[in-house]
Protein backbone atom coordinates (compact mmCIF):
# COMPACT_ATOMS: atom_id res chain seq x y z
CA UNK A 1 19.03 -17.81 12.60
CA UNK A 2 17.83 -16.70 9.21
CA UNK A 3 19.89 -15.48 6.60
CA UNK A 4 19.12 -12.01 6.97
CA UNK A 5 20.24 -12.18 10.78
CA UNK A 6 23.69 -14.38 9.51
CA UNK A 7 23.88 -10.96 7.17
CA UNK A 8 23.51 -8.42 9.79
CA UNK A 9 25.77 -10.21 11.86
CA UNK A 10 28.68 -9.98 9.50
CA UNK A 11 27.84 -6.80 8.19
CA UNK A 12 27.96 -5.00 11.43
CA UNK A 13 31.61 -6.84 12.10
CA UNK A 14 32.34 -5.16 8.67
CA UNK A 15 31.26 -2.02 9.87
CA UNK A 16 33.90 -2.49 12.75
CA UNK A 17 36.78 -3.22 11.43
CA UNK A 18 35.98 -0.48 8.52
CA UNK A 19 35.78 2.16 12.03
CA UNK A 20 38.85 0.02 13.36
CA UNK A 21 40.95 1.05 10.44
CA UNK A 22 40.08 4.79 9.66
CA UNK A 23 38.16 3.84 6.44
CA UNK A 24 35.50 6.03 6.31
CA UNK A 25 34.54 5.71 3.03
CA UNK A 26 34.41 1.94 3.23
CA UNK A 27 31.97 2.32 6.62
CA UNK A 28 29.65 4.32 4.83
CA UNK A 29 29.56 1.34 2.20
CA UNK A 30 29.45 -1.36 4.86
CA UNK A 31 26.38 1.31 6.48
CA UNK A 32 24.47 0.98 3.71
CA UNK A 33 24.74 -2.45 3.07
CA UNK A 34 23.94 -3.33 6.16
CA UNK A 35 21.00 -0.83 6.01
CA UNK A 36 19.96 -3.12 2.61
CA UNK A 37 19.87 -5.90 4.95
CA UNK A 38 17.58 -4.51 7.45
CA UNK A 39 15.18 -3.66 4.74
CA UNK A 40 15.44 -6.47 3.47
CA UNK A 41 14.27 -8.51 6.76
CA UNK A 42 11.18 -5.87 7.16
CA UNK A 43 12.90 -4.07 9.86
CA UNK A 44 12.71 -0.49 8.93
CA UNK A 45 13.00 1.04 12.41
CA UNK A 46 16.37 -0.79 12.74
CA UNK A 47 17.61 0.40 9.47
CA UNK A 48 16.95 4.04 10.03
CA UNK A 49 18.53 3.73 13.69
CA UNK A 50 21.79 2.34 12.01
CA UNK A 51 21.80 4.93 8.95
CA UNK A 52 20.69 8.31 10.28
CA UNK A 53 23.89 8.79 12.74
CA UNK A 54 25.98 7.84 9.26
CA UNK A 55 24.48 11.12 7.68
CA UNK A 56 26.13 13.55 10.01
CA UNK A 57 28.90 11.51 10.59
CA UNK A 58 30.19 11.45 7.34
CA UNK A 59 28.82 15.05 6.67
CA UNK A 60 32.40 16.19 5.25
CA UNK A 61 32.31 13.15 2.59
CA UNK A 62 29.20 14.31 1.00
CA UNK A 63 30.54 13.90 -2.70
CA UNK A 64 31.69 10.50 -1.91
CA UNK A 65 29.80 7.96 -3.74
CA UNK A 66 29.84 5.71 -1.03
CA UNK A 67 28.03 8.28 0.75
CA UNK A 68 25.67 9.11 -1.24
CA UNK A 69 24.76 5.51 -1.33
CA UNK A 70 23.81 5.59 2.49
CA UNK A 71 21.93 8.45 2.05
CA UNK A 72 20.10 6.77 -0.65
CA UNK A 73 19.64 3.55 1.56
CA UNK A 74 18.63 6.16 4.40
CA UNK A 75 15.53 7.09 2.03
CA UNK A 76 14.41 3.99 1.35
CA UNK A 77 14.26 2.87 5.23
CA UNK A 78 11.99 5.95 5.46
CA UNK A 79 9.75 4.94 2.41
CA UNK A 80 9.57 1.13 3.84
CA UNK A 81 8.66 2.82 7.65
CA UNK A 82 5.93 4.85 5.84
CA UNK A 83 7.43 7.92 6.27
CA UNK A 84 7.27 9.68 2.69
CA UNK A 85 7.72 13.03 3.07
CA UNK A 86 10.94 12.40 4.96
CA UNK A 87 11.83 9.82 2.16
CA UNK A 88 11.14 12.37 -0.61
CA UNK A 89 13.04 14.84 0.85
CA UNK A 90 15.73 12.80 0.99
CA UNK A 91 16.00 11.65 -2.31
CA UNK A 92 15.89 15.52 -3.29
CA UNK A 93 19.10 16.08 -1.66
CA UNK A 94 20.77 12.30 -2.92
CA UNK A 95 19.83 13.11 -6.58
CA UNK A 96 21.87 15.65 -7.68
CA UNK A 97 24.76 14.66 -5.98
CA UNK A 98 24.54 11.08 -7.73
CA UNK A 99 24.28 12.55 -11.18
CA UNK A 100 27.41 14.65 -10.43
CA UNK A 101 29.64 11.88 -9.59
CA UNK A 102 27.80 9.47 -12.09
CA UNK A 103 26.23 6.94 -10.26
CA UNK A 104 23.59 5.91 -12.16
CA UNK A 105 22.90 2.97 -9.88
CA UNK A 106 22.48 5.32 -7.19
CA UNK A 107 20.19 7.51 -9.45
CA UNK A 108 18.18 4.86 -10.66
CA UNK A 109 17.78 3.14 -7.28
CA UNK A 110 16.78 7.08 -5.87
CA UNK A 111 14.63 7.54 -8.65
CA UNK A 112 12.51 4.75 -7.65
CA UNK A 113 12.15 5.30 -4.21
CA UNK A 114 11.26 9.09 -4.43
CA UNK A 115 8.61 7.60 -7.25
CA UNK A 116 7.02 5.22 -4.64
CA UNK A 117 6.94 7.81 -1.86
CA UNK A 118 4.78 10.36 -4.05
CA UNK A 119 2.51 7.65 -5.51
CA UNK A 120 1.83 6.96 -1.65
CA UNK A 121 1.62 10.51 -1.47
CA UNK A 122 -1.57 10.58 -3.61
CA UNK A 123 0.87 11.99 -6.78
CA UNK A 124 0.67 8.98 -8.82
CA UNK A 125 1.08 10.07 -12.49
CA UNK A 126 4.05 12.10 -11.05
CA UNK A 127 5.24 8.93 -9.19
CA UNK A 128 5.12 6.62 -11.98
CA UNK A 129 6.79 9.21 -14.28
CA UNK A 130 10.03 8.46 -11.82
CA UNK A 131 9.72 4.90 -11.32
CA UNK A 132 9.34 4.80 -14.81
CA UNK A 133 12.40 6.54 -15.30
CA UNK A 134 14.42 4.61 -12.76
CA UNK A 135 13.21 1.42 -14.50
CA UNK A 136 14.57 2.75 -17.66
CA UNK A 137 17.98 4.17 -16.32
CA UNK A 138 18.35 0.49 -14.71
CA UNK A 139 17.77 -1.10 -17.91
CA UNK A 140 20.28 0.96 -20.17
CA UNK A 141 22.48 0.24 -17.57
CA UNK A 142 22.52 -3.29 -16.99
CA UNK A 143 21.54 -2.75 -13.34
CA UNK A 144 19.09 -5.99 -13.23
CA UNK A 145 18.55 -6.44 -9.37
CA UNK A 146 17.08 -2.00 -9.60
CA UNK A 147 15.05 -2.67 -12.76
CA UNK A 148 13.31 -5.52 -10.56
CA UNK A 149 12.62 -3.84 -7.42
CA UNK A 150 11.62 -0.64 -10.38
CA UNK A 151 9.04 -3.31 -11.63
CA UNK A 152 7.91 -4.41 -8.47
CA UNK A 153 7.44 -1.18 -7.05
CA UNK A 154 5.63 0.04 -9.96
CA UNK A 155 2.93 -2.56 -9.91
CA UNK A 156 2.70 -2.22 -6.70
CA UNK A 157 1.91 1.64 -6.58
CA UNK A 158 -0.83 1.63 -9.73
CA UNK A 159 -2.98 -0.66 -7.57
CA UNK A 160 -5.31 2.14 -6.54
CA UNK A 161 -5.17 3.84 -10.03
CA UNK A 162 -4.67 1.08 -12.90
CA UNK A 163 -5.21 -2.51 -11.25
CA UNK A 164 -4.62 -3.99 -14.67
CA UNK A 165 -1.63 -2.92 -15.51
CA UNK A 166 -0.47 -2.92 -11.33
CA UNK A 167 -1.32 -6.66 -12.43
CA UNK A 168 0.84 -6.73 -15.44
CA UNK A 169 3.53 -5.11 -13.98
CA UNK A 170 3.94 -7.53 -10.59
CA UNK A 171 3.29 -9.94 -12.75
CA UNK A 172 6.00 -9.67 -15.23
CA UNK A 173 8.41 -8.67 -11.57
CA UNK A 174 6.99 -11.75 -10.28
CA UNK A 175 8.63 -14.11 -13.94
CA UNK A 176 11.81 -11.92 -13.52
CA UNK A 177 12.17 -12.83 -9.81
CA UNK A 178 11.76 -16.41 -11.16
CA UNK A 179 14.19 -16.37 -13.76
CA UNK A 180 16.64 -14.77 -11.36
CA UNK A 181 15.98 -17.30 -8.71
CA UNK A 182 15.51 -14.33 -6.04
CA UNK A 183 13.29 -15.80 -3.78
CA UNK A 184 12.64 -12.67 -1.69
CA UNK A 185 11.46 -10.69 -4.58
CA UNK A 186 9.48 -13.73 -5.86
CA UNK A 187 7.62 -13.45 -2.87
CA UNK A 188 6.75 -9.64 -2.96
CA UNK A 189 5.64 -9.53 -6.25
CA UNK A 190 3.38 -12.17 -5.90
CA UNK A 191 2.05 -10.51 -2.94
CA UNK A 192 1.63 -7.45 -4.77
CA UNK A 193 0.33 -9.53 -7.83
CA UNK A 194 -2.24 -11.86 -5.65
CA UNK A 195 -3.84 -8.45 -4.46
CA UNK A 196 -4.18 -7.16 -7.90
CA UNK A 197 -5.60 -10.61 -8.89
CA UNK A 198 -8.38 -10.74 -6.29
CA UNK A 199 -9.59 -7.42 -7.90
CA UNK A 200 -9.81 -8.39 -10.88
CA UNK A 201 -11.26 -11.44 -10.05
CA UNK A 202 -8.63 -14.16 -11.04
CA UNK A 203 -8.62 -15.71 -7.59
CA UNK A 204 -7.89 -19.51 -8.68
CA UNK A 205 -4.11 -18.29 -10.51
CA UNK A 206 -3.33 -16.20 -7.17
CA UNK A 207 -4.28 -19.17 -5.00
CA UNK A 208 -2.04 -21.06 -6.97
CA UNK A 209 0.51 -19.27 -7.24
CA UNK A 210 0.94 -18.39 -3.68
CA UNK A 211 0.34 -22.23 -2.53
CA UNK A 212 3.34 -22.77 -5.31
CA UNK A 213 5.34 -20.37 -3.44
CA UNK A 214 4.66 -21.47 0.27
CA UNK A 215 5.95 -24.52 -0.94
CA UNK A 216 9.49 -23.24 -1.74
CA UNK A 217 9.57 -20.81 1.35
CA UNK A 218 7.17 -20.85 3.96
CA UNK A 219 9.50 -19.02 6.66
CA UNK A 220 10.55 -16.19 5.88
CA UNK A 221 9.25 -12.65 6.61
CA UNK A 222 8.64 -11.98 2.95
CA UNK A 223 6.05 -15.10 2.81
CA UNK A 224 4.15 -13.71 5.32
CA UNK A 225 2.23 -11.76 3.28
CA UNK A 226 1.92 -14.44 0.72
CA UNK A 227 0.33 -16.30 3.30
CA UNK A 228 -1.47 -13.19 3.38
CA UNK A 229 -2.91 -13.35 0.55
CA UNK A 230 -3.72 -16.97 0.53
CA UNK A 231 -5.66 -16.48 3.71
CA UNK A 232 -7.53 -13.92 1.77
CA UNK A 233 -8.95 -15.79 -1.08
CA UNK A 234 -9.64 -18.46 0.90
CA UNK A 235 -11.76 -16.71 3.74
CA UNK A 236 -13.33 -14.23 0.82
CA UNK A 237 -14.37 -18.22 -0.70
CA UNK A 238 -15.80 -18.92 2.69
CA UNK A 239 -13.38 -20.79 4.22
CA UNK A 240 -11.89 -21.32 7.78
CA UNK A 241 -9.01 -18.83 8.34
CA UNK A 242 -8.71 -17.70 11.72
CA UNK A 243 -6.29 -20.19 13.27
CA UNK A 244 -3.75 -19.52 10.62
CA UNK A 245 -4.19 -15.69 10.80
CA UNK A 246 -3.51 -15.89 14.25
CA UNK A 247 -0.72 -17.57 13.86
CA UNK A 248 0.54 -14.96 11.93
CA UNK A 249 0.17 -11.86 14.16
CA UNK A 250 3.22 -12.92 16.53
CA UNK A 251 5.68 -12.83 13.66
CA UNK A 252 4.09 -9.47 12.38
CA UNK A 253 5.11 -8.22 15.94
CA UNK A 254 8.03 -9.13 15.68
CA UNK A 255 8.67 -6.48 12.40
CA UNK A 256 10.10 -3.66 14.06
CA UNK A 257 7.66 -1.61 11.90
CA UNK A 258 6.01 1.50 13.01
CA UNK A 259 3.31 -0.37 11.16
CA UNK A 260 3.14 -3.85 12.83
CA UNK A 261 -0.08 -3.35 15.21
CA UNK A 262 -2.02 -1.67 12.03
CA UNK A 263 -1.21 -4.86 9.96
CA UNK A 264 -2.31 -6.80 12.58
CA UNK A 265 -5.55 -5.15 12.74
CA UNK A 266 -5.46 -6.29 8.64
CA UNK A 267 -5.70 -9.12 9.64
CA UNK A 268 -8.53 -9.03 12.38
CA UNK A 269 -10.67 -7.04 9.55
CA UNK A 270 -10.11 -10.11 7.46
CA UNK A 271 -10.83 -12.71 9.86
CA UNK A 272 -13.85 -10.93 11.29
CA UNK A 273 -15.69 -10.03 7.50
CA UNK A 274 -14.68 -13.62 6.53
CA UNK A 275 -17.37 -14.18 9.55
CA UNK A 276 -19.32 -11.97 8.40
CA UNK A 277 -18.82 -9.95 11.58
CA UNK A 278 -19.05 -6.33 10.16
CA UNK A 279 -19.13 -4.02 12.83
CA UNK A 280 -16.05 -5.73 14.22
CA UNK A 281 -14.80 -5.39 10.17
CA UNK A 282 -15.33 -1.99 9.90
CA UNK A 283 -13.17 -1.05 13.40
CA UNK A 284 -10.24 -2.87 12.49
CA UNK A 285 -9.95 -1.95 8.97
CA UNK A 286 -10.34 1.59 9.37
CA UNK A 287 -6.99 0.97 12.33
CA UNK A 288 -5.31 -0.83 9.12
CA UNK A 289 -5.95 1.72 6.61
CA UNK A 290 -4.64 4.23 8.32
CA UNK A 291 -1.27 2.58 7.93
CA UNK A 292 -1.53 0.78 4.58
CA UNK A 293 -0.23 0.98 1.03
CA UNK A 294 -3.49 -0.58 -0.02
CA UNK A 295 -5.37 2.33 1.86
CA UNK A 296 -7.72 3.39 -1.33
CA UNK A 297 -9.18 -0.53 -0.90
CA UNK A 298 -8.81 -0.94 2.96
CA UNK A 299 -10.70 2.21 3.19
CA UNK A 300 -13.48 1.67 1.06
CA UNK A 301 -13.81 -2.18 2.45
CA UNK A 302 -14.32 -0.57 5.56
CA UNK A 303 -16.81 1.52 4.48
CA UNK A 304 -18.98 -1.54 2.60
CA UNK A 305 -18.69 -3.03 6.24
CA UNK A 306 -20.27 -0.25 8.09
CA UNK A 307 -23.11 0.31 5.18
CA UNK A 308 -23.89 -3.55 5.15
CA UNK A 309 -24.57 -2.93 9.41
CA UNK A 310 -26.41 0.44 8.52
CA UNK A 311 -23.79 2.16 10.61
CA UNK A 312 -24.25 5.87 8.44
CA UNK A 313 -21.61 7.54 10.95
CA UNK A 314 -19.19 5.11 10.36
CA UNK A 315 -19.63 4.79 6.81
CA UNK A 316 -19.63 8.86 6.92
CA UNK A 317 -16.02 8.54 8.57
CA UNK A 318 -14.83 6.18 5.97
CA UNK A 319 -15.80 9.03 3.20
CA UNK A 320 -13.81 11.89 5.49
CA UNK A 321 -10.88 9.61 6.35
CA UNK A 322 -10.55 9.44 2.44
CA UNK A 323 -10.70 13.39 1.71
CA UNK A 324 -7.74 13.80 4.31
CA UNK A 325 -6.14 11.25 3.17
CA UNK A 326 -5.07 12.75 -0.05
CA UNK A 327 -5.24 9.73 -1.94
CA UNK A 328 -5.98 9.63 -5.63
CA UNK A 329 -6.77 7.80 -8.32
CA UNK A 330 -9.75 5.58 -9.81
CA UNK A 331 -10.43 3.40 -7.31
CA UNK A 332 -10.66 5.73 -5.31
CA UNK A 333 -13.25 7.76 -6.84
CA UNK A 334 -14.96 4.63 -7.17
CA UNK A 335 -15.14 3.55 -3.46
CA UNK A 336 -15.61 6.76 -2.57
CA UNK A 337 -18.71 7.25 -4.83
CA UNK A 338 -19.91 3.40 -3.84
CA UNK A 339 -19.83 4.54 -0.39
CA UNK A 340 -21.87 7.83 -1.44
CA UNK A 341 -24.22 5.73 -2.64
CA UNK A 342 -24.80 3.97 0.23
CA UNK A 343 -24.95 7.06 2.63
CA UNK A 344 -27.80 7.85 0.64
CA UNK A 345 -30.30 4.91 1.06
CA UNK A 346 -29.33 4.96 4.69
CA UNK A 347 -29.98 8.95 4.82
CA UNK A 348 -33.57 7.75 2.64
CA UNK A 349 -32.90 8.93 -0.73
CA UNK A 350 -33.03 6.13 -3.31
CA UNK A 351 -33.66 7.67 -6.27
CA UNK A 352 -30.33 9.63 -5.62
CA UNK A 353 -28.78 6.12 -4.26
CA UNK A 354 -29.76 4.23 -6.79
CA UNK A 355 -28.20 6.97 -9.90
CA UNK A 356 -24.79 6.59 -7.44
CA UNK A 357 -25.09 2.99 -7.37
CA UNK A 358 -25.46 2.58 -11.08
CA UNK A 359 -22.48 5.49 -11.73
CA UNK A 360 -20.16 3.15 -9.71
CA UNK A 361 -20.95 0.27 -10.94
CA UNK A 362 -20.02 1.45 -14.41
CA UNK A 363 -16.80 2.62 -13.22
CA UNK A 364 -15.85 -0.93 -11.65
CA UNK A 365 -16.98 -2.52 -15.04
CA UNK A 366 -14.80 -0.50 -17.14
CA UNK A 367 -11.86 -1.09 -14.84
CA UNK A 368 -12.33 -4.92 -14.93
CA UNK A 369 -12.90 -5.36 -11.39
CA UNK A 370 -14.86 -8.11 -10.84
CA UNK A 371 -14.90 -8.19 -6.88
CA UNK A 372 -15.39 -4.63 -6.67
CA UNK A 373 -18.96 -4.94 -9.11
CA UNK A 374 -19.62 -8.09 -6.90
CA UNK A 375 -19.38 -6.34 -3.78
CA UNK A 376 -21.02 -3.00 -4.85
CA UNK A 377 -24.33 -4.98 -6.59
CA UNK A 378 -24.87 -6.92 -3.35
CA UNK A 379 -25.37 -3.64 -1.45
């Protein structure tokens, strides 16, 4: 059994006995802990199964700190599952009550959670305003353990708008985690950090640092998606990967995450452009964008994939998929106008293609992205 499971197993006894003796208070705290737990072993449907009931439940506690705490927990699971609207609205109703008892742990921890849901939510500036915010509450306050996942979570959300500084940021979450010897959150960041890296282009350190990692902790749930990464760079470098990605899907499965087949289509899309199979590409990314926190590059990789087949309805689809998706930010604008671009040489009009083609081009040179001018110039 892995630690997480040892967790759950004693947590839920601690549940119990806190039921057994009338100690409501302390079974909200024991919820929520548990509920940490669950997160923390990617299994968000779980976690929302064992905190919702605790919300009406302990509906006459409200004020109680401990309560607020599940709630807060309760908004996180939702945020993790991919629900953000639910997770935002959530974190409406926890803050105000934290501040009023003055929980600042809970506040901060809320603070960051409602930031990553409207950064998902295509609100970025907004959402790194609170994460921001959360970050610095944490700090003031000593709170280490929130500042990291602040830190984490903020690199992780400027990915689609700022890939440089979503690389500083998981980068300097990524040292912290280190320093802290908090192997879980090691892994994350460097997950979030590897995918920065292969934008920018700095695919040797993320190789690295990920085969560094693997090292120390190659079974976990959380170094899956190292080994994500890993895969990545090497198939990108033309390298055999499809074994090992297969090998992968059965544990993704295994997530209890609303989520779990759309990753695993992630990982067919990088398998089958790693073969240079596009059509195939195109398919299964546009089934794992739809479910992604890296949907403003997993939608514009798709539609590279159907313009390098000459597939104009697909790569039309990519472009609408985008405008309902409600994501913003400058990669964005970029893979949506590199897409543009290439709807127009199919459609026959390269004097218009080729003015889109140079206007995105500029835009990935002045945000340092390497791959991105790589791919775009091959068109």
């Amino acid at each position: 059994a892995s630690r997480y499971d040892t967790a759950e197993d004693y947590l839920r006894r601690a549940v119990e006995i806190r039921r057994s003796l009338g100690d409501q208070p302390g079974r909200a705290r024991a919820l929520a802990s548990l509920g940490n737990a669950l997160i923390g072993a990617c299994r968000y449907d779980t976690a929302i199964e064992v905190l919702e009931p605790g919300i009406s439940e302990f509906a006459g506690l409200s004020e109680d700190p401990d309560v607020i705490a599940l709630e807060g927990r309760l908004a996180q699971a939702y945020f993790c599952h991919g629900d953000h609207l639910r997770a935002r609205d959530i974190c409406d109703r926890v803050l105000g009550r934290a501040e009023r008892a003055n929980q600042s742990g809970i506040v901060a921890e809320t603070l960051i959670t409602r930031g990553s849901a409207l950064c998902l939510s295509g609100r970025t500036d907004e959402g790194a305003g609170a994460i921001k915010s959360g970050i610095e509450l944490a700090d003031r306050e000593g709170l280490t353990d929130t500042a990291l996942r602040g830190r984490l979570d903020l690199g992780a959300m400027l990915l689609g708008s700022d890939v440089r500084q979503s690389l500083r940021f998981s980068r300097v979450a990524f040292a912290e985690a280190r320093r802290l010897g908090d192997l879980a959150m090691l892994m994350i960041a460097l997950e979030n950090a590897a995918g920065a890296a292969i934008e920018t282009g700095e695919w040797d350190w993320a190789l690295e640092q990920c085969r560094e990692a693997l090292s120390m902790d190659s079974g976990s749930v959380h170094a899956v998606w190292v080994r994500w990464r890993e895969l990545e760079i090497r198939g990108l470098r033309g390298g055999e990967i499809t074994s090992e990605a297969t090998e992968l899907m059965p544990v993704i499965r295994e997530m209890d995450s609303a989520a779990a087949e759309g990753e695993i289509a992630g990982l067919d899309a990088m398998v089958a452009f790693a073969e240079l199979r596009m059509d195939d590409a195109w398919h299964a990314g546009m089934a794992h964008a739809r479910v992604s926190n890296e949907a403003f590059f997993v939608f514009p990789n798709a539609g590279l994939c159907a313009l390098w087949y000459h597939d104009l309805a697909g790569a039309r689809s990519v472009l609408a998929a985008l405008d309902a998706s409600g994501l913003r930010g400058a990669a964005v604008a970029a893979g949506a106008a590199t897409i543009r671009a290439g709807v127009a040489a199919l459609e026959g009009r390269p004097d218009e293609a080729r003015s889109r083609f140079d206007a995105a081009l500029k835009s990935w040179r002045e945000m340092g992205l390497s791959w991105r001018v790589a791919l775009t110039g091959i068109l």
